[in-house]
Every structure is written in structure tokens, then in C-alpha cells.
Protein backbone atom coordinates (compact mmCIF):
# COMPACT_ATOMS: atom_id res chain seq x y z
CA UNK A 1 -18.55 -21.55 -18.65
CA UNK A 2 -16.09 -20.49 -15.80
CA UNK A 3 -15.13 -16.71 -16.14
CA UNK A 4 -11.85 -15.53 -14.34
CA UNK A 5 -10.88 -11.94 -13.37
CA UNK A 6 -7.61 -10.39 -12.84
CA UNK A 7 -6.29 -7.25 -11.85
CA UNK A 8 -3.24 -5.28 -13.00
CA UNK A 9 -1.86 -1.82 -11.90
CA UNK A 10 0.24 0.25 -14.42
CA UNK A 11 2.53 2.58 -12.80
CA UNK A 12 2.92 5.82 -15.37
CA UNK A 13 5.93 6.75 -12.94
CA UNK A 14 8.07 3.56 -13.51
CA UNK A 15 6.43 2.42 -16.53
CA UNK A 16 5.91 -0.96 -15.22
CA UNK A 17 2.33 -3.38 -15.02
CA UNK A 18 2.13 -5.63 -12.40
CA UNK A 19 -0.08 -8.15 -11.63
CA UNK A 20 -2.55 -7.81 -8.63
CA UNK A 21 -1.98 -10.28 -5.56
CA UNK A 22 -6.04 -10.51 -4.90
CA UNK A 23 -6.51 -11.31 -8.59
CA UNK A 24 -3.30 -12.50 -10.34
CA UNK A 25 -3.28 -13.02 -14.04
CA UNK A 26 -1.89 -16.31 -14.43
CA UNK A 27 0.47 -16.98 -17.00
CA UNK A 28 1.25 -13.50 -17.09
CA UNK A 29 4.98 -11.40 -16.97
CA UNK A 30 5.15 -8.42 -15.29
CA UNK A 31 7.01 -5.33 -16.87
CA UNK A 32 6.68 -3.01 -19.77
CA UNK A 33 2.92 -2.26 -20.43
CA UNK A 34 3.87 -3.63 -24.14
CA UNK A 35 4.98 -7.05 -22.98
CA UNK A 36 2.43 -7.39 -20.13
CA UNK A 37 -0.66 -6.98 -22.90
CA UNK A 38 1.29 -9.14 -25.27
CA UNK A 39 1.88 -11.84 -22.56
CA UNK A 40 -2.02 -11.33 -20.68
CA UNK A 41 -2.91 -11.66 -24.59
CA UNK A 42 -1.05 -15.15 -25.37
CA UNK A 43 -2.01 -16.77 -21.78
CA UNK A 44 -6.24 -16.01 -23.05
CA UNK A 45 -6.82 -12.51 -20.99
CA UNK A 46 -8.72 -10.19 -22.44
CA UNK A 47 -9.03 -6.35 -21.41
CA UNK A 48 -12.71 -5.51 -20.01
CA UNK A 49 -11.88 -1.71 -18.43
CA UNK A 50 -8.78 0.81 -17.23
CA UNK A 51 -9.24 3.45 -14.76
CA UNK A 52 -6.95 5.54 -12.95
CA UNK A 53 -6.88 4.95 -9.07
CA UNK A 54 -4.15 6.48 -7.70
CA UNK A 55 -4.90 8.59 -4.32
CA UNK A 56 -2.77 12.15 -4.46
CA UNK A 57 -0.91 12.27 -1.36
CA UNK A 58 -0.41 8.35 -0.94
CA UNK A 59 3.37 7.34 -0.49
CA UNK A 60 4.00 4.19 -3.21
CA UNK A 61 7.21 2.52 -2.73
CA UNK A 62 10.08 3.07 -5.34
CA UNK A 63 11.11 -0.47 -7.34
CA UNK A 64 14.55 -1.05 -6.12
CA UNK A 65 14.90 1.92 -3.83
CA UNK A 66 14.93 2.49 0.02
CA UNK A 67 12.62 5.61 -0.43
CA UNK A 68 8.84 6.19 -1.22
CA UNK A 69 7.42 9.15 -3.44
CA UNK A 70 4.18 10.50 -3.09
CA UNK A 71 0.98 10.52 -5.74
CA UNK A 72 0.71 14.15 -7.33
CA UNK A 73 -2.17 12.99 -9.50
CA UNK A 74 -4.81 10.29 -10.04
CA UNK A 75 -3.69 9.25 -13.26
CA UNK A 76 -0.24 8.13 -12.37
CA UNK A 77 -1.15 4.83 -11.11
CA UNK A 78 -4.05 3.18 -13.78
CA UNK A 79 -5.68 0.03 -12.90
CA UNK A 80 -6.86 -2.38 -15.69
CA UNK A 81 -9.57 -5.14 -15.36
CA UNK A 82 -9.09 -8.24 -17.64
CA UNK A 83 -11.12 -11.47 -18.01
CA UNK A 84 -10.55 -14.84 -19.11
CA UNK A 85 -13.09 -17.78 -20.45
């Protein structure tokens, strides 16, 4: 039995999931946090953990702006572990 792992970062600020480029989910749409469970859900991922990772101070880009914003708290970037058998 082959167990895969992907990662996915949840951005509280935009409200968007995305997938992780060092380990995609895939199958899965990135978007709302609604539609990225329901989609991880369909393609056989399965949630293991969440955590919140962001780093207060760090500049994150802004999706579909020129400018970055900065990280006022840990919790406003949450990462989420998921597996798949």
C-alpha cells in the first residue's frame, strides 16, 4: 500500500486554499476552502492535520495585485496536511 502526501496553504486574508508545489494534491481545484475540501474529498484525500504557519513580519504577495502585505499574525496563513491510499 502506497501512501501519498500533499500539502495545502489556506490564506485567512484572501480566503483562498492552494495547493503546495513540493506536494501537490492531484486532482485537486484551488479556491474557496469549501470547494478545495469538497474537491481534495472526491479525488480520495483525506485531512491528517492543520496548523497555522504564517511568520509575522513576512511580506506574502497579493493575488492579482502589484503589491505585497505583511503577516500581522500566525494564524493568517494555516497549512493543512492530507493523505491519500
Amino acid at each position: 500500500m502506497k501512501i501519498t502526501y500533499g500539502l495545502a496553504e489556506f490564506d485567512r486574508y484572501t480566503g483562498t486554499i492552494d495547493s503546495n508545489i513540493h506536494l501537490p494534491m492531484d486532482g485537486v481545484l484551488s479556491g474557496g476552502l469549501y470547494e478545495f475540501l469538497e474537491s481534495a474529498g472526491e479525488a480520495g484525500w483525506e485531512l491528517c492535520s492543520a496548523y497555522p504557519c504564517g511568520t509575522k513580519g513576512n511580506s506574502r504577495p497579493i493575488p492579482g495585485k502589484t503589491e505585497l502585505r505583511k503577516c500581522e499574525d500566525p494564524t493568517e496563513v494555516i497549512t493543512f496536511i492530507f493523505k491519500r491510499v
